[in-house]
N, C-alpha and C. Protein backbone atom coordinates (compact mmCIF):
# COMPACT_ATOMS: atom_id res chain seq x y z
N UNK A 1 0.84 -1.17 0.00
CA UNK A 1 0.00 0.00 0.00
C UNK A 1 0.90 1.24 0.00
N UNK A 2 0.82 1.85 -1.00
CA UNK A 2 1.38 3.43 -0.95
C UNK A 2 0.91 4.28 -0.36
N UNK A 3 1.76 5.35 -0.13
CA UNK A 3 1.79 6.95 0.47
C UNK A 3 0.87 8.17 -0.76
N UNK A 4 -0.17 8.29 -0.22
CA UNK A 4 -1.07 9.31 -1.26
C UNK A 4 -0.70 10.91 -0.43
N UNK A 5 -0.32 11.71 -1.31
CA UNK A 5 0.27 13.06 -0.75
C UNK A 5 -0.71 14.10 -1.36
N UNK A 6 -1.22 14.96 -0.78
CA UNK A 6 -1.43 16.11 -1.82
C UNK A 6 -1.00 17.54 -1.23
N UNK A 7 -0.51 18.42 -1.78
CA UNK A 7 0.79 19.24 -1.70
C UNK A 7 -1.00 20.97 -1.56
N UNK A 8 -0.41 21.67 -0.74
CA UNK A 8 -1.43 22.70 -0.47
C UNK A 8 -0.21 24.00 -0.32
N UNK A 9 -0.67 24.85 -1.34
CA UNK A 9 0.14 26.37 -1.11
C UNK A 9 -0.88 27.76 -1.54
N UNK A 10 -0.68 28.71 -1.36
CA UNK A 10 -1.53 29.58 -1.79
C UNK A 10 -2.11 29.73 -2.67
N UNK A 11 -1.44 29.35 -4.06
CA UNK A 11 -2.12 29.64 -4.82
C UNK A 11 -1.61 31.12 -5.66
N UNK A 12 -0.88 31.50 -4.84
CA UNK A 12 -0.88 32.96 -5.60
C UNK A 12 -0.42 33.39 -6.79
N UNK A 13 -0.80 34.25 -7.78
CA UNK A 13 -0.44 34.34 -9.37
C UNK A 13 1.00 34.43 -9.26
N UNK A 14 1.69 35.13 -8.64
CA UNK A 14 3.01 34.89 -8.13
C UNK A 14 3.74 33.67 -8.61
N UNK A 15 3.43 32.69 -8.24
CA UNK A 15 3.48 31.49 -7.99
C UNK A 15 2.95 30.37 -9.12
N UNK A 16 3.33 31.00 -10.23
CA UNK A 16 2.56 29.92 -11.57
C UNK A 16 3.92 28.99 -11.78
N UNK A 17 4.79 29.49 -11.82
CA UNK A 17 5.94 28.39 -11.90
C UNK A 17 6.16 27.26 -11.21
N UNK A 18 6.03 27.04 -9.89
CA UNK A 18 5.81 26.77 -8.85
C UNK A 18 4.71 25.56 -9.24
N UNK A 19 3.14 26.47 -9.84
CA UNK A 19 2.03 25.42 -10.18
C UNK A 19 2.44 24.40 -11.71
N UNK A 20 3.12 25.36 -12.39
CA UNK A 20 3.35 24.28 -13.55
C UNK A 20 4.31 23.30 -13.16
N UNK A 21 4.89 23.59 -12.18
CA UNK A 21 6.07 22.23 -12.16
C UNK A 21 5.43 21.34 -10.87
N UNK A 22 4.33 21.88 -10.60
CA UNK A 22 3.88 20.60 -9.84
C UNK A 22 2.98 20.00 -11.29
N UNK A 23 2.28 20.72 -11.59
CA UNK A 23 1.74 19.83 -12.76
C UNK A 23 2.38 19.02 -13.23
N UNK A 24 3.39 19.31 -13.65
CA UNK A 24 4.33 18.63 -14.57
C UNK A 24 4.66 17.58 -14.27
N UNK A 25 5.07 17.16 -12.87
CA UNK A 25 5.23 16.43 -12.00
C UNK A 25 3.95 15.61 -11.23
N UNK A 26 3.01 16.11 -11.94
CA UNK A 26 2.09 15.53 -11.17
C UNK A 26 1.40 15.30 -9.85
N UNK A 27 2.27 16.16 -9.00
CA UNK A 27 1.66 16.08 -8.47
C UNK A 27 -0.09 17.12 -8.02
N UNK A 28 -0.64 16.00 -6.89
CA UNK A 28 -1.49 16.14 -6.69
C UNK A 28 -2.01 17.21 -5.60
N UNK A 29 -2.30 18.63 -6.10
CA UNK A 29 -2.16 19.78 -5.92
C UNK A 29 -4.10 19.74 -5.12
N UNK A 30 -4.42 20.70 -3.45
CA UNK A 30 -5.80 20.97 -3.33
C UNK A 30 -6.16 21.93 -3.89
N UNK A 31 -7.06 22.17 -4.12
CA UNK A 31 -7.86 23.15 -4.50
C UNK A 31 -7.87 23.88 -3.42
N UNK A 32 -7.05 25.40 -3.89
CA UNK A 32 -7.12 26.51 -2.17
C UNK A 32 -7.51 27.83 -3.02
N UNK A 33 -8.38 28.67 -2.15
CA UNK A 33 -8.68 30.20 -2.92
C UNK A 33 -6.73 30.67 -2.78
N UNK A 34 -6.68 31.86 -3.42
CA UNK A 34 -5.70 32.79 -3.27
C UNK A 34 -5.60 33.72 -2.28
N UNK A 35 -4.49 33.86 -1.36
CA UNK A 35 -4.35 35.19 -0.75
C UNK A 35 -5.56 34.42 0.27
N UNK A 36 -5.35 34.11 1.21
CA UNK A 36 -6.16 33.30 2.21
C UNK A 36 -5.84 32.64 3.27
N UNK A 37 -4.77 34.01 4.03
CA UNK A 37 -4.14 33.35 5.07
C UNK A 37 -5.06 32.82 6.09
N UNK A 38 -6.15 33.54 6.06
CA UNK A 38 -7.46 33.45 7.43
C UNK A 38 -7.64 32.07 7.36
N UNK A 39 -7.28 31.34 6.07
CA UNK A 39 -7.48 29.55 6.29
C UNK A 39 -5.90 28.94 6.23
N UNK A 40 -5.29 29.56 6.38
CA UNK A 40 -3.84 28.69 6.83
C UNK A 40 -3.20 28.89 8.37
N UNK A 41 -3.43 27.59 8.95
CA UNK A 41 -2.93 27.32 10.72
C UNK A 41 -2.32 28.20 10.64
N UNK A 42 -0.77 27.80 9.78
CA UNK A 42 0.16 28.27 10.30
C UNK A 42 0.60 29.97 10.25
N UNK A 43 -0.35 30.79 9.42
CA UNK A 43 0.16 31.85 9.19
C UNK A 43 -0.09 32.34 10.20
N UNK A 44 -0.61 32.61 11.28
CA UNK A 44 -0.38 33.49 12.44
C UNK A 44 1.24 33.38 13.15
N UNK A 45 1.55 32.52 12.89
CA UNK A 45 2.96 31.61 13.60
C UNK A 45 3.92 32.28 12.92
N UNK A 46 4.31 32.83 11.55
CA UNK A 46 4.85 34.14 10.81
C UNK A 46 4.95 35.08 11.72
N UNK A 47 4.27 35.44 12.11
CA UNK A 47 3.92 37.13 12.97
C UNK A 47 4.73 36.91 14.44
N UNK A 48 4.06 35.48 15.00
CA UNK A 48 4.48 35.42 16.09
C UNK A 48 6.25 34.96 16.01
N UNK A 49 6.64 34.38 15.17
CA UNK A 49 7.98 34.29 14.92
C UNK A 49 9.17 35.44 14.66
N UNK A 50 8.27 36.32 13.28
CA UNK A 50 8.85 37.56 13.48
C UNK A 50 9.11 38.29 14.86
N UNK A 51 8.18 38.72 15.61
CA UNK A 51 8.05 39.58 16.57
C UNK A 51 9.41 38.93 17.65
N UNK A 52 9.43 37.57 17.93
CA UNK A 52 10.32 37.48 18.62
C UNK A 52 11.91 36.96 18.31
N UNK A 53 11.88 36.80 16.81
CA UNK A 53 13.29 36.70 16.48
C UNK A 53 14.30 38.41 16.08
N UNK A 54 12.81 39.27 16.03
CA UNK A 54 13.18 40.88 16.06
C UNK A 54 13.59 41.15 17.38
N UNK A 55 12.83 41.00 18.23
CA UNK A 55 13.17 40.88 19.55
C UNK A 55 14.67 40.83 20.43
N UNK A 56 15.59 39.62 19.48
CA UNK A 56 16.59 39.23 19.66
C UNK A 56 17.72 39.94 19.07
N UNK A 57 17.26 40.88 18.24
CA UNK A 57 18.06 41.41 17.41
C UNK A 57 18.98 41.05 16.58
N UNK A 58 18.95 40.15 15.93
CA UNK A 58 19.96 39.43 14.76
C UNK A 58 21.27 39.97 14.31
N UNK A 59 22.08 40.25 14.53
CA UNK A 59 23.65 41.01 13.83
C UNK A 59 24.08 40.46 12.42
N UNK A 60 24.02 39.28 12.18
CA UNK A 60 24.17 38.56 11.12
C UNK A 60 23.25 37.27 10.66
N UNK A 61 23.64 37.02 9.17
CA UNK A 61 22.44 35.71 8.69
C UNK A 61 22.49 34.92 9.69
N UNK A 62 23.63 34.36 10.28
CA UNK A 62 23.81 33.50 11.05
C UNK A 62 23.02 33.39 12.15
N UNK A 63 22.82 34.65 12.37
CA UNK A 63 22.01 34.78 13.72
C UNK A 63 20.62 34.99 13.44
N UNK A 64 20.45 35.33 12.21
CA UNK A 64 19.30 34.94 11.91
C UNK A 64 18.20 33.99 12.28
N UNK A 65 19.33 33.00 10.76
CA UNK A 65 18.83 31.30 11.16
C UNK A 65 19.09 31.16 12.14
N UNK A 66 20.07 31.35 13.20
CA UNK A 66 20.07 30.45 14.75
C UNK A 66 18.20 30.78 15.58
N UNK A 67 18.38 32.01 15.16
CA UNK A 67 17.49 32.51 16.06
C UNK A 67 16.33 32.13 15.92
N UNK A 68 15.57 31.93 14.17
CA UNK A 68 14.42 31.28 14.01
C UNK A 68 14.47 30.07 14.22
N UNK A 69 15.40 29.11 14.39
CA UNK A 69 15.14 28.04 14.79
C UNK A 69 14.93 27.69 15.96
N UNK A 70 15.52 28.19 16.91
CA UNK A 70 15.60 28.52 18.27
C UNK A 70 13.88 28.37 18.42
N UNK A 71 13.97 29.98 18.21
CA UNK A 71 12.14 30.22 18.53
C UNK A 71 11.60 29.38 18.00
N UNK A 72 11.46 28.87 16.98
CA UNK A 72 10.32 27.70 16.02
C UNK A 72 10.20 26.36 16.91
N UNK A 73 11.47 26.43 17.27
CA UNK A 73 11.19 24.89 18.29
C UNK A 73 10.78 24.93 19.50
N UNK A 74 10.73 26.71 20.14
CA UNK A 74 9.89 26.94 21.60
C UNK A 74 8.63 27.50 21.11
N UNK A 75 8.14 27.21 20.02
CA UNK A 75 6.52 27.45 20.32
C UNK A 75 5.85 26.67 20.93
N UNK A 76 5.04 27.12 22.11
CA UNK A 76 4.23 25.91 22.64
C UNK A 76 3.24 25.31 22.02
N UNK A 77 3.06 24.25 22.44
CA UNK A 77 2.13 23.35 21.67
C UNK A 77 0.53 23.53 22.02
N UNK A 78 0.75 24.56 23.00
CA UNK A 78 -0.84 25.05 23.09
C UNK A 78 -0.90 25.91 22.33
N UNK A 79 0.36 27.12 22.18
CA UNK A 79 -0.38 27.69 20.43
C UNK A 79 -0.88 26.93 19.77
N UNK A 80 -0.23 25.89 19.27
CA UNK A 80 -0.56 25.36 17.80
C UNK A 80 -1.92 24.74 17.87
N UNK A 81 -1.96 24.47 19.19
CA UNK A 81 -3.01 23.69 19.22
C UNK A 81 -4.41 24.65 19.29
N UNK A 82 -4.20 25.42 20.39
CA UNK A 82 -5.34 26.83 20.19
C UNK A 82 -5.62 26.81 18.34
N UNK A 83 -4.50 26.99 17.96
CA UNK A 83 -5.00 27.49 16.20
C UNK A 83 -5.80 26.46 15.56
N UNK A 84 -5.45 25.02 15.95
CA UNK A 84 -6.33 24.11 15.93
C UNK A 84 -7.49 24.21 16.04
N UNK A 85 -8.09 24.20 17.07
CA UNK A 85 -9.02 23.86 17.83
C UNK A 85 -10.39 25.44 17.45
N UNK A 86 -9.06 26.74 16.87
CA UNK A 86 -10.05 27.59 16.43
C UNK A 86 -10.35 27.63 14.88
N UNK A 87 -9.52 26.09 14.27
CA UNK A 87 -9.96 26.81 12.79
C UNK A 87 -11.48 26.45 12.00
N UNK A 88 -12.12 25.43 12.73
CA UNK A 88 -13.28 25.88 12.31
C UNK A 88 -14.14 27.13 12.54
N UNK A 89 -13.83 27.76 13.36
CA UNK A 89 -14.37 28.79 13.65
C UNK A 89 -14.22 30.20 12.16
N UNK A 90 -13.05 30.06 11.93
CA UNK A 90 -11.87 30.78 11.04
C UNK A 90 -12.96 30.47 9.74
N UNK A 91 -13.09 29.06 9.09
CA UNK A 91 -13.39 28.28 8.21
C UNK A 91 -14.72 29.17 8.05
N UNK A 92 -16.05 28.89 8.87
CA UNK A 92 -17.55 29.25 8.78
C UNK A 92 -17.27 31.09 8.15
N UNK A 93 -16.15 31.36 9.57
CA UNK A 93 -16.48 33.05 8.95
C UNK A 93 -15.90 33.40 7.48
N UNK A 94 -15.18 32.61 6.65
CA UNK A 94 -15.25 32.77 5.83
C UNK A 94 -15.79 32.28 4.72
N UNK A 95 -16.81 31.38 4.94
CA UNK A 95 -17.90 31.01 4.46
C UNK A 95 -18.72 31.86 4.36
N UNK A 96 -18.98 32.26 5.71
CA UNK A 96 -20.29 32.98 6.07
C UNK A 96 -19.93 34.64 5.40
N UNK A 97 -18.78 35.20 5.32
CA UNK A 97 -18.67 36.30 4.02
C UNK A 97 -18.49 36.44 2.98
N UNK A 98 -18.56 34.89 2.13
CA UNK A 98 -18.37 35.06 0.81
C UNK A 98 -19.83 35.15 0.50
């Protein structure tokens, strides 16, 4: 029994290269609107990453990457999970305004 994958990104016109070479490749791409962070978990986790790898003040790339990795691996798992647990909520209201 095989591994069935299907690959989810914005979507954005930006991003046609990106869609033709998954085509191309076949793979098996969802159907997502564009520009629609309000339905992606993880985009709040952007903001909250920024804010505290700014925080740290970076001097170099190096410290960059140290630093987002750092933070990425102390997010608690009740964030993630809060974002969980609210994305149906997320989901209806944007139902409920289209």
């Amino acid at each position: 029994m095989g591994c069935s994958w299907t690959f989810q990104h914005d979507n954005d016109p930006k991003h046609m290269l990106t869609l033709q070479w998954l085509q191309q490749k076949k793979v098996k791409v969802l159907e997502w609107p564009s520009q629609s962070p309000d339905l992606n978990i993880i985009e709040p986790l952007w903001g909250d990453l920024k804010h505290v790898v700014h925080a740290r003040r970076p001097k170099t790339l190096h410290d960059l990457e140290a630093f987002c990795q750092d933070e990425w691996a102390a997010i608690p798992p009740a964030r993630i999970q809060g974002l969980i647990d609210n994305y149906y909520k997320r989901l209806h209201a944007v139902i409920d305004a289209k």
